[in-house]
C-alpha atoms as a PDB file:
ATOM      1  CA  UNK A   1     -21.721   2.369  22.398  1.00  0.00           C
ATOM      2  CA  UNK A   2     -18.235   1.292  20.645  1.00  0.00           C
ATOM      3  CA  UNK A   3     -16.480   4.323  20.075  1.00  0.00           C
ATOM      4  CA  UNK A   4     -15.016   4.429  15.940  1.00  0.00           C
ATOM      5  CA  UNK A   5     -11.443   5.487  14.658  1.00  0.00           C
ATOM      6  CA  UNK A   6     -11.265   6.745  11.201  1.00  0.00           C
ATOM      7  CA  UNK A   7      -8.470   6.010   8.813  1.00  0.00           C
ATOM      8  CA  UNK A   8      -7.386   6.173   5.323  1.00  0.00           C
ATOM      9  CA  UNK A   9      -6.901   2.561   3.355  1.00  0.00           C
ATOM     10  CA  UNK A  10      -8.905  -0.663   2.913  1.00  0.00           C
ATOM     11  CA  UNK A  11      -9.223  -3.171   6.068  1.00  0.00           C
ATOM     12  CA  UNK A  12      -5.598  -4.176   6.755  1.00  0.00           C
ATOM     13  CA  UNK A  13      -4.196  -1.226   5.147  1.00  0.00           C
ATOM     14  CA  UNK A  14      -0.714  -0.090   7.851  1.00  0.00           C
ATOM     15  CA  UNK A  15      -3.037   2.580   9.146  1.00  0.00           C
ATOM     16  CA  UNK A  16      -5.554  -0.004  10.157  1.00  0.00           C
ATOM     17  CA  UNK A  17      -2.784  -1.532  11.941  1.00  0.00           C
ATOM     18  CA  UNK A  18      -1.745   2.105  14.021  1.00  0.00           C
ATOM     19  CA  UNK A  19      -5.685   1.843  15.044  1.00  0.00           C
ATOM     20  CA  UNK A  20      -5.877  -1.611  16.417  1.00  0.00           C
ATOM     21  CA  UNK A  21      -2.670  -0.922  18.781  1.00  0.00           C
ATOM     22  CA  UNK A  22      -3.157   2.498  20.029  1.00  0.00           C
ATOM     23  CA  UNK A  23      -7.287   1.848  20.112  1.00  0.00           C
ATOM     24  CA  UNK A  24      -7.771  -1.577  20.394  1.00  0.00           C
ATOM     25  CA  UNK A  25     -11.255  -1.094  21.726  1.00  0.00           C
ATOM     26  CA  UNK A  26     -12.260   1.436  18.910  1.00  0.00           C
ATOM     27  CA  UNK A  27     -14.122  -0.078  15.729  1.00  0.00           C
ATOM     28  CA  UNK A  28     -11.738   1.338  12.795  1.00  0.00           C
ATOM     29  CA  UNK A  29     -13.240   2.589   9.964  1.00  0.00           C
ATOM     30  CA  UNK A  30     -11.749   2.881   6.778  1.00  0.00           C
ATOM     31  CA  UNK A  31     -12.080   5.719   4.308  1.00  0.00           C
ATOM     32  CA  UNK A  32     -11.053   6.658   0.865  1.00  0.00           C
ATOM     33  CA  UNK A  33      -9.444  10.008   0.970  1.00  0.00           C
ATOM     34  CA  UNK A  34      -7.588  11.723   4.364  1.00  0.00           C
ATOM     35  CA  UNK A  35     -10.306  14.137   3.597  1.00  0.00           C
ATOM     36  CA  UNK A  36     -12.914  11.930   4.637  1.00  0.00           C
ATOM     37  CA  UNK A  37     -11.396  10.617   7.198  1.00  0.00           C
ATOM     38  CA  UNK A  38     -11.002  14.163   8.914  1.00  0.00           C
ATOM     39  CA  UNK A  39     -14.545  14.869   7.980  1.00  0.00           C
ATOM     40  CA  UNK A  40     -15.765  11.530   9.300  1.00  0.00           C
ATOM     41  CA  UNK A  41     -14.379  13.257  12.450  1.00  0.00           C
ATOM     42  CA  UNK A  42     -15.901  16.365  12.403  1.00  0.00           C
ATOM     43  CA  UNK A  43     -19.322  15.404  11.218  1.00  0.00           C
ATOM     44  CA  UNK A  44     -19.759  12.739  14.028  1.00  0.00           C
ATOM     45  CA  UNK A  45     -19.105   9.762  12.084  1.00  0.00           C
ATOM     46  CA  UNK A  46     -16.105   8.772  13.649  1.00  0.00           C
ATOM     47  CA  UNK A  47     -14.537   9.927  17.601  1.00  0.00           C
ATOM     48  CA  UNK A  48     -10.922   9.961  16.646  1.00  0.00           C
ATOM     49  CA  UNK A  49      -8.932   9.799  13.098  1.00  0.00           C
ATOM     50  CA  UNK A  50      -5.566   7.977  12.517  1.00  0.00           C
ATOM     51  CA  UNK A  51      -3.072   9.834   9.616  1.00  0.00           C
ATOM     52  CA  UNK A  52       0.179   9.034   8.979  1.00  0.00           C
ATOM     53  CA  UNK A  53       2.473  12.198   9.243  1.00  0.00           C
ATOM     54  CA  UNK A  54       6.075  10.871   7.864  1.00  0.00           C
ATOM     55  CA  UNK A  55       7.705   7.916   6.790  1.00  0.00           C
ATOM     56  CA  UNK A  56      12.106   7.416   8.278  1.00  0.00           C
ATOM     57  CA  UNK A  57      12.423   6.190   4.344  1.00  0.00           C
ATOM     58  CA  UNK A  58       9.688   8.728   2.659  1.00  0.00           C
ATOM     59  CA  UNK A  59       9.603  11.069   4.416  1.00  0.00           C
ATOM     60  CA  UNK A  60       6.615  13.713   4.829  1.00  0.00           C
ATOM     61  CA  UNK A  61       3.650  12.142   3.322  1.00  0.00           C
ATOM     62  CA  UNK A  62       2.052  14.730   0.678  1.00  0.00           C
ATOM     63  CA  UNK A  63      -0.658  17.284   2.248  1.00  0.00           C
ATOM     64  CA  UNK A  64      -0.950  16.120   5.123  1.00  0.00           C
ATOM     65  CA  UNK A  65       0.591  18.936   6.327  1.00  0.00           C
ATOM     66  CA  UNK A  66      -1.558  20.899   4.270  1.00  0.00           C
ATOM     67  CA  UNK A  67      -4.664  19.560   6.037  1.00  0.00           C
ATOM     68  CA  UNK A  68      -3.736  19.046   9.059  1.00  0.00           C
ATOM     69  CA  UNK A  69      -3.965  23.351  10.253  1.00  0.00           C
ATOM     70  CA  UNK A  70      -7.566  23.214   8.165  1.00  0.00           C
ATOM     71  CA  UNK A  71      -9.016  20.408   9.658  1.00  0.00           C
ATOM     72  CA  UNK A  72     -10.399  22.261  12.717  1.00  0.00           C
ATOM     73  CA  UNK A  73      -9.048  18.866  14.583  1.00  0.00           C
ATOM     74  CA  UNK A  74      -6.646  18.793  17.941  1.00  0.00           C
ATOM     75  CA  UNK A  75      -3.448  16.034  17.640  1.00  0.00           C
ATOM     76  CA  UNK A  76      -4.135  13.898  21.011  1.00  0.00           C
ATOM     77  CA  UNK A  77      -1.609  11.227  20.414  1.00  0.00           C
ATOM     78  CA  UNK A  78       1.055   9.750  18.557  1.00  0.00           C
ATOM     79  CA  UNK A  79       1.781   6.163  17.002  1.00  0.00           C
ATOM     80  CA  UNK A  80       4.352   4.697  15.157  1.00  0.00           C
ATOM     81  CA  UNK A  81       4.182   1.492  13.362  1.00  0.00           C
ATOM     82  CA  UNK A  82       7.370  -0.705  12.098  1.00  0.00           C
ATOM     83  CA  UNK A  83       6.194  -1.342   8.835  1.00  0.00           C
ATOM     84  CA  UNK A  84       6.310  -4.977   8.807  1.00  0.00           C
ATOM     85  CA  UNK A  85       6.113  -6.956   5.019  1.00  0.00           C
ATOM     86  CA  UNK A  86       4.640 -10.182   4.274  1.00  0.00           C
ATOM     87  CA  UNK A  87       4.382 -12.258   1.545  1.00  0.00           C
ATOM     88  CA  UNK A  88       0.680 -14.065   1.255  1.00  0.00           C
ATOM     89  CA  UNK A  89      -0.963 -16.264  -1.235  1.00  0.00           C
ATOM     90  CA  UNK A  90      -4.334 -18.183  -1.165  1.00  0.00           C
ATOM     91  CA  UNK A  91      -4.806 -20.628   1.501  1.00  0.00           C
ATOM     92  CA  UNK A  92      -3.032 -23.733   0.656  1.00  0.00           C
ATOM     93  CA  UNK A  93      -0.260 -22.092  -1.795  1.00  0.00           C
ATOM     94  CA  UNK A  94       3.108 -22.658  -1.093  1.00  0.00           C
ATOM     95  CA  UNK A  95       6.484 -19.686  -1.263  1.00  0.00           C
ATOM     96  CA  UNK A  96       7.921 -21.435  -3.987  1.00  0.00           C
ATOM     97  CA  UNK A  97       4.748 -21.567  -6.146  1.00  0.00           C
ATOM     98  CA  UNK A  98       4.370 -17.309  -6.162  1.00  0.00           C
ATOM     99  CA  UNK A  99       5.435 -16.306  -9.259  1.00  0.00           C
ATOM    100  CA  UNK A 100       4.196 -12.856  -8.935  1.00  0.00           C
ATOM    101  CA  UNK A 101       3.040 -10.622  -6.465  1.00  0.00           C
ATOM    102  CA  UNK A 102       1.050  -7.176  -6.263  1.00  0.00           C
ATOM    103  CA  UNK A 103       1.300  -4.119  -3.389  1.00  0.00           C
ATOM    104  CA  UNK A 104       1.749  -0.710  -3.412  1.00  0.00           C
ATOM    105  CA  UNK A 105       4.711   1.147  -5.134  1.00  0.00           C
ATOM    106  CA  UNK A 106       6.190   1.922  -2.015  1.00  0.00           C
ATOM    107  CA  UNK A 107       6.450  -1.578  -0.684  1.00  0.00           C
ATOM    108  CA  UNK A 108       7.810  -2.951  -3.583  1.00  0.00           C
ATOM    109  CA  UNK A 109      11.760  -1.851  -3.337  1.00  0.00           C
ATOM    110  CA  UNK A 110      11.815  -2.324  -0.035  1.00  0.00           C
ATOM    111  CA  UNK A 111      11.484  -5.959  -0.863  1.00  0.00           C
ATOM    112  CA  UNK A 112      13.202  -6.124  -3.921  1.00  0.00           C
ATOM    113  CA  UNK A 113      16.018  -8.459  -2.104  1.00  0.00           C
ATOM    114  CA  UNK A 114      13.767 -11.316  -1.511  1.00  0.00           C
ATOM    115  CA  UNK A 115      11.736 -10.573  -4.239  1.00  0.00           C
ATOM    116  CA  UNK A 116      15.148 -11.517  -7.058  1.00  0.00           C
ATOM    117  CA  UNK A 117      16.081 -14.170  -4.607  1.00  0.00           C
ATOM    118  CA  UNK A 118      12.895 -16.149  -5.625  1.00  0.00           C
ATOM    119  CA  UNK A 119      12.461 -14.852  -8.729  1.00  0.00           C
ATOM    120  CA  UNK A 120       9.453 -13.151  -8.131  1.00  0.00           C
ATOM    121  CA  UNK A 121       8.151 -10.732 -10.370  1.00  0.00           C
ATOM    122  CA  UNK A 122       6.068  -7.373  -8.776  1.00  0.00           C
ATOM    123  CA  UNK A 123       3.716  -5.174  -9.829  1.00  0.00           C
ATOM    124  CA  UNK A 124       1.342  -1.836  -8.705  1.00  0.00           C
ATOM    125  CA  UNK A 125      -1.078  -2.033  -6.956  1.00  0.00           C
ATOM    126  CA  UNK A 126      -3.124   1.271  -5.352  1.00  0.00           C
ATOM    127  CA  UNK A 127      -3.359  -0.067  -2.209  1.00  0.00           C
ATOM    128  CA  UNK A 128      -1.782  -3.247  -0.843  1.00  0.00           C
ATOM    129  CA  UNK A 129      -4.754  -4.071   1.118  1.00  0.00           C
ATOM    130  CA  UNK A 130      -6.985  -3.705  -1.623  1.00  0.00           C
ATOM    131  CA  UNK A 131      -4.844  -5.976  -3.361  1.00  0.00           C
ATOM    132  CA  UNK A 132      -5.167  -8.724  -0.458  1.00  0.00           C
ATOM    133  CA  UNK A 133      -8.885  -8.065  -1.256  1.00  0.00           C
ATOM    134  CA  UNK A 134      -8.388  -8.587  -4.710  1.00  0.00           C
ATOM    135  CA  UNK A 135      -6.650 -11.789  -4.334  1.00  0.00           C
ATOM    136  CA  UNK A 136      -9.274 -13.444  -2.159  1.00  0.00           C
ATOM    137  CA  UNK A 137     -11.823 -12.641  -4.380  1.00  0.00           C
ATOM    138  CA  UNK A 138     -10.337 -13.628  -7.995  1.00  0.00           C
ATOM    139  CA  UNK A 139      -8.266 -16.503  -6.374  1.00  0.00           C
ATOM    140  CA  UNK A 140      -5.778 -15.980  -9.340  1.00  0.00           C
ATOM    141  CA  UNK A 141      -3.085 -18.794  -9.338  1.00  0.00           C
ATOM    142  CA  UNK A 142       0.275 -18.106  -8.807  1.00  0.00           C
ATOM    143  CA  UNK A 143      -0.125 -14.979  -7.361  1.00  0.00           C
ATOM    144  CA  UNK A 144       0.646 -13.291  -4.244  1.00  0.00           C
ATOM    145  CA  UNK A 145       0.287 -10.066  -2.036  1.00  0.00           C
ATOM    146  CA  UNK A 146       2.973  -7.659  -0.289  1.00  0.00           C
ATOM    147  CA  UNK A 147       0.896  -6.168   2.701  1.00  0.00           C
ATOM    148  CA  UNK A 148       0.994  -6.564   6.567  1.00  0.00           C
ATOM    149  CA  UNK A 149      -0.584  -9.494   7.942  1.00  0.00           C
ATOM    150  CA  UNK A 150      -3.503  -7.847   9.346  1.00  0.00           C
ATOM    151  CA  UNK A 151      -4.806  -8.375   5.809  1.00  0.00           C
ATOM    152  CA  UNK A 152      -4.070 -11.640   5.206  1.00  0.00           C
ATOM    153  CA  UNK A 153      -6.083 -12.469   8.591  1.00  0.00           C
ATOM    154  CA  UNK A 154      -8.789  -9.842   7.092  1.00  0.00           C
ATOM    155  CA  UNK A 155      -8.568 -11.689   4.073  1.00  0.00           C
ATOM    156  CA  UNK A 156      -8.390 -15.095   4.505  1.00  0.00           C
ATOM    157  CA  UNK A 157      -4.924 -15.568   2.885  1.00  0.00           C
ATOM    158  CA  UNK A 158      -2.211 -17.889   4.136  1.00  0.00           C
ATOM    159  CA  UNK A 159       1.539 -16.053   5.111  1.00  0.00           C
ATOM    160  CA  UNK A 160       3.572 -17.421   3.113  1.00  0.00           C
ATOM    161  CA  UNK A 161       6.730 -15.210   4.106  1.00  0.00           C
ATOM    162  CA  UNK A 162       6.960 -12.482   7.066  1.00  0.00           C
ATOM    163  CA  UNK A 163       9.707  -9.584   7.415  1.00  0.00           C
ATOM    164  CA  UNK A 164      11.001  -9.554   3.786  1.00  0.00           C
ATOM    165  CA  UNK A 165      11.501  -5.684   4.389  1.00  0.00           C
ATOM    166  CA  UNK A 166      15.400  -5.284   2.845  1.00  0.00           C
ATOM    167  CA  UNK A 167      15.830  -2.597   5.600  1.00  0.00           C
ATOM    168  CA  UNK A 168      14.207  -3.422   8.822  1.00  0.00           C
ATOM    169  CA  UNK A 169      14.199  -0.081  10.352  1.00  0.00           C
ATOM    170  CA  UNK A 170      11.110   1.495   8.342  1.00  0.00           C
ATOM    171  CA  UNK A 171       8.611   3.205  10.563  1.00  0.00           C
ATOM    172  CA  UNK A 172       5.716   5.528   9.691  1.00  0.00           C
ATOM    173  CA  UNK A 173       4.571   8.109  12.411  1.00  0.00           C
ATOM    174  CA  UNK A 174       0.803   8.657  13.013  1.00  0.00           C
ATOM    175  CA  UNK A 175      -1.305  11.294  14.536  1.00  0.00           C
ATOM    176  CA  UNK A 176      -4.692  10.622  16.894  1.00  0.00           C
ATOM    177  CA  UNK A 177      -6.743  13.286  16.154  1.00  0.00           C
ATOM    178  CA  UNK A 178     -10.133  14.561  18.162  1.00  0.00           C
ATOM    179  CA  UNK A 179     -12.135  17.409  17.894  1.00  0.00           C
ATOM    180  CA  UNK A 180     -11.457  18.449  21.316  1.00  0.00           C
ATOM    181  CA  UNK A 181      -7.539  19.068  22.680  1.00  0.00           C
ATOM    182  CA  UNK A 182      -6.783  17.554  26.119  1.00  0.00           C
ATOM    183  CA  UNK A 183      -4.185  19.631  27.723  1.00  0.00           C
ATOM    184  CA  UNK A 184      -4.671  18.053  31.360  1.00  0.00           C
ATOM    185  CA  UNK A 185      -2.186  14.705  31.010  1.00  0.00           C
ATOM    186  CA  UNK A 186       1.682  14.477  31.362  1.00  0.00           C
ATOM    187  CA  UNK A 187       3.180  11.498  29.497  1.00  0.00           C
ATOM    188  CA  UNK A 188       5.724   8.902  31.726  1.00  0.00           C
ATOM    189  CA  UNK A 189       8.014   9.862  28.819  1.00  0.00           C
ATOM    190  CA  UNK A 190       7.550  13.789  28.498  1.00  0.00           C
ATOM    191  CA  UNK A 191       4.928  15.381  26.416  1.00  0.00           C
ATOM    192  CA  UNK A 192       5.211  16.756  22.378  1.00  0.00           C
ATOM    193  CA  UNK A 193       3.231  20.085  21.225  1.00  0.00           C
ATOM    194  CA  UNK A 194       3.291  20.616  17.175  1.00  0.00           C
ATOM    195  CA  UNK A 195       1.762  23.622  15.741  1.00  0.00           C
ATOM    196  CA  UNK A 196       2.458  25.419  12.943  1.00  0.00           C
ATOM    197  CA  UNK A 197       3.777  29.365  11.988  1.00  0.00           C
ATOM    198  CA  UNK A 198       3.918  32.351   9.312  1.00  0.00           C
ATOM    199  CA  UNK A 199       7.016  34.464   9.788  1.00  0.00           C
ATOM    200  CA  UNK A 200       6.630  38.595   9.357  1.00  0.00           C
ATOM    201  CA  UNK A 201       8.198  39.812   6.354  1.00  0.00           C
ATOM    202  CA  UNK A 202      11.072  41.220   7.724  1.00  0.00           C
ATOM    203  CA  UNK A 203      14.689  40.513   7.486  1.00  0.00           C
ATOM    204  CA  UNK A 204      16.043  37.494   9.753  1.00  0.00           C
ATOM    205  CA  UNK A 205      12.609  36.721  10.784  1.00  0.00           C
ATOM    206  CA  UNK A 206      13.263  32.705  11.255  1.00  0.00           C
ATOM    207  CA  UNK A 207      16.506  33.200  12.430  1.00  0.00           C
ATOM    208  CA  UNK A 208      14.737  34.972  15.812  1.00  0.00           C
ATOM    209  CA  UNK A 209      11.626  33.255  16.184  1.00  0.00           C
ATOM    210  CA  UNK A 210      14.081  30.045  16.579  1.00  0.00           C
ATOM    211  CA  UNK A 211      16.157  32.202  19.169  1.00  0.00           C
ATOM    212  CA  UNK A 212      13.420  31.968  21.809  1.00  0.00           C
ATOM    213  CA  UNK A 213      13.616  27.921  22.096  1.00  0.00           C
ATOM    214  CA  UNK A 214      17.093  28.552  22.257  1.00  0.00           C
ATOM    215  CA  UNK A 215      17.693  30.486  24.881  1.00  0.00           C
ATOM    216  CA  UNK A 216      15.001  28.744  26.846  1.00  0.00           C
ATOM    217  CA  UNK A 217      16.129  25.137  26.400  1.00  0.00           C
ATOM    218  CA  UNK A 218      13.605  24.214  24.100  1.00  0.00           C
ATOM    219  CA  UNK A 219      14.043  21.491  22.117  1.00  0.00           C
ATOM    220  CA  UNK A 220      13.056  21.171  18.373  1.00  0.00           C
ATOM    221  CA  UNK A 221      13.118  17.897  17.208  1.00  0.00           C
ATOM    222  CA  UNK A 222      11.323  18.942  13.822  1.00  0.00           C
ATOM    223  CA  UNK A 223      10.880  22.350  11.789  1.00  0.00           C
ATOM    224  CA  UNK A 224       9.452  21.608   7.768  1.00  0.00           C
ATOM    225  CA  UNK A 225       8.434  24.259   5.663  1.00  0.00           C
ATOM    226  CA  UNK A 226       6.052  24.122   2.826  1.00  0.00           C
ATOM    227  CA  UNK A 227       4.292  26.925   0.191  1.00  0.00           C
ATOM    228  CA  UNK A 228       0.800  27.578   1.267  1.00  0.00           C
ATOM    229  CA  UNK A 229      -1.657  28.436  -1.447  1.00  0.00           C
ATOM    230  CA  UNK A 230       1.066  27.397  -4.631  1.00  0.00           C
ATOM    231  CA  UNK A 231       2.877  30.947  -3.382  1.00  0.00           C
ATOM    232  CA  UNK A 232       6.695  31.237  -3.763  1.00  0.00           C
ATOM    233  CA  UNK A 233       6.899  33.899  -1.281  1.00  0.00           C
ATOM    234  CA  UNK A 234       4.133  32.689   1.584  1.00  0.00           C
ATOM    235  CA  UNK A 235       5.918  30.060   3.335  1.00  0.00           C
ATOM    236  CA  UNK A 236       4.568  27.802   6.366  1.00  0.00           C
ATOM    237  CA  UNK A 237       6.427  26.422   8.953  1.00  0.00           C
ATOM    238  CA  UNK A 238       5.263  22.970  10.943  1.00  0.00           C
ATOM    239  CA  UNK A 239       7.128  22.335  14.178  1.00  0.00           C
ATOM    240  CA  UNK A 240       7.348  19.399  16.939  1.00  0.00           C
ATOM    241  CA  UNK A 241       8.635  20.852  20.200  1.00  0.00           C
ATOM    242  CA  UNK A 242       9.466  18.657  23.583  1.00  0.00           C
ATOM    243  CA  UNK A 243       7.485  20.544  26.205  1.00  0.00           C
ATOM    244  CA  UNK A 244       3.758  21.677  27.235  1.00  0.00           C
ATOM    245  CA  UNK A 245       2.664  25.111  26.687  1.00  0.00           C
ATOM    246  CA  UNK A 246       2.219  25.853  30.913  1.00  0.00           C
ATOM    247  CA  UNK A 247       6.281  24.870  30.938  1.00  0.00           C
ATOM    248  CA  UNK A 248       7.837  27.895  31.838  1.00  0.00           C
ATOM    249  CA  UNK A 249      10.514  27.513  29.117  1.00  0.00           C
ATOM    250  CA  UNK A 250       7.957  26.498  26.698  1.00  0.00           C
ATOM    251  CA  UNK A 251       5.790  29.910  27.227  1.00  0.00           C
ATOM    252  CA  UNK A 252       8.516  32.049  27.334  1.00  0.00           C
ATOM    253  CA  UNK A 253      10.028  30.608  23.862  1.00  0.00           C
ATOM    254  CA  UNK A 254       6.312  30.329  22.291  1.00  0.00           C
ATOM    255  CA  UNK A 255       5.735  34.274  23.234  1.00  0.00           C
ATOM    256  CA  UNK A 256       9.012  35.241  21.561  1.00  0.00           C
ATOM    257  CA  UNK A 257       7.654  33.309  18.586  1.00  0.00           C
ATOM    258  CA  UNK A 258       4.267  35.359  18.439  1.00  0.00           C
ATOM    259  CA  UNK A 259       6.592  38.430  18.368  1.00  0.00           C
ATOM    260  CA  UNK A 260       8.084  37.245  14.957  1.00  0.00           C
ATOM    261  CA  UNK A 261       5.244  35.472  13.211  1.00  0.00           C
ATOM    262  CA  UNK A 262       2.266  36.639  11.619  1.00  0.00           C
ATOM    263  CA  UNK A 263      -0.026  33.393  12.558  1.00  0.00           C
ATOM    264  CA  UNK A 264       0.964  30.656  15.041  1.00  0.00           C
ATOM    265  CA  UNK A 265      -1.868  27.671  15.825  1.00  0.00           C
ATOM    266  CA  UNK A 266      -0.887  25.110  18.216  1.00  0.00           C
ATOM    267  CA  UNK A 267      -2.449  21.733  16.440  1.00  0.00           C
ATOM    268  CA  UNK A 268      -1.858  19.482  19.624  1.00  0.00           C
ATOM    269  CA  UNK A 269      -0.140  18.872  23.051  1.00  0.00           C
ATOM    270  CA  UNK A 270       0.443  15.254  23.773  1.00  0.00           C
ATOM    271  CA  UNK A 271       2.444  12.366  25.176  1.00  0.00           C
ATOM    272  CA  UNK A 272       5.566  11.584  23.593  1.00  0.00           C
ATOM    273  CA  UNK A 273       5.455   8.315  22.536  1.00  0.00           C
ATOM    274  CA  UNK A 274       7.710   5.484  24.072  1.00  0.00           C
ATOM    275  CA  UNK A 275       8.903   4.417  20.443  1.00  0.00           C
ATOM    276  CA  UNK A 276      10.103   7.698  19.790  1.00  0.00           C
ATOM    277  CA  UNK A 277      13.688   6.354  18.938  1.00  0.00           C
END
């Protein structure tokens, strides 16, 4: 039986994409919400879900790390994804007769250079995919796409353009999630665990629970905090450290931690990822 992958966006959506190179062999299933795409997961619908964590232009993409502690789901690997542009039109339609073209808000300014250059107009669009979609059903003249070309092959649609990205450098991070952790493999290029962390109300409190991966040569490579439940004064901490819980180092640091915190829930211990720049 084909094993599924879960992920947020239409067919050809980015995410789509970060399933058919880390699980080739998985049939990717696209949802509407990253709500059902975790619960897609966890109700046996799906074996693994793909979610996009942070964007090196954007940033954190909003709640994930909200959902991510709630989801009752273990991070098994990671995936990044050069987020490649291209310009399509209907089969047969030529650059220079795309007057106007449709994606996502996102994707527009990062093509705004080539967009002026050929005086191409942009708007909207909730999902670029969807717009691909869109295109190859209405068949509207003059009119083209932003959107990776996974979609155009999804869609029919002829690449008129490819890596009109101004900067070329824009990569989203994604998470594998399963229901089960695996805590038995040891990556070729060392191993990530994330988890996330309430500090005790007491003075300092951060400022010591980071000691520990100090003094044991831990290294952070990411510490974000966010409110939990709209609070001003409850504050949630989500951390990437290199390392696997068994490391020495790594239990030392992470029992100095429970010392300081008043919750700490590892979300995942996995392979570092050979992209990791």
């Amino acid at each position: 039986m084909t094993k599924r992958i879960a992920f947020q966006g239409e067919p050809g959506a980015y995410s789509h994409e970060a399933c058919a190179a880390s699980r080739p062999d998985f049939e990717a299933v696209p949802c509407r919400t990253f709500e059902e795409v975790i619960d897609s997961v966890r109700e046996g619908r799906a074996d693994l879900a793909m979610l996009p964590v942070e964007n090196s232009t954007y940033g954190r993409v909003a709640d994930i790390h909200r959902l991510l502690p709630e989801s009752g789901l273990h991070i098994i690997d990671e995936a990044f994804v050069r987020v490649r542009i291209a310009l399509m039109g209907l089969p047969g339609s030529r650059l220079e007769d795309i007057r106007h073209v449709r994606a996502h808000l996102v994707l527009i300014p990062q093509a705004r250079g080539f967009l002026k250059s050929h005086g191409i107009s942009a708007e909207a669009a909730a999902d670029s995919a969807g717009a691909a979609a869109e295109l190859a059903e209405q068949r509207t003249p003059h009119e083209g796409v932003l959107a990776s070309e996974l979609a155009a092959q999804i869609y029919g649609l002829d690449v008129l353009a490819s890596d009109i990205e101004d900067n070329h450098h824009n990569t989203t991070r994604f998470l594998l999630m399963a229901p089960e952790p695996d805590l038995t493999r040891r990556g070729d290029h060392g191993m990530v665990t994330t988890f996330v962390f309430q500090v005790r109300n007491i003075p300092a409190a951060l400022y010591k629970a980071m000691g520990g991966f100090a003094t044991n040569g831990v290294n952070m490579t990411k510490l974000e905090s966010y409110m939990v439940d709209g609070s001003f004064t409850a504050t949630q901490f989500y951390a990437d450290i290199e390392g696997h819980p068994d490391d020495a180092n790594v239990k030392l640091a992470l029992d100095e931690l429970k010392y300081f915190t008043t919750r700490l829930s590892i979300l995942g211990t996995y392979p570092a990822s050979p992209q990791r720049g």
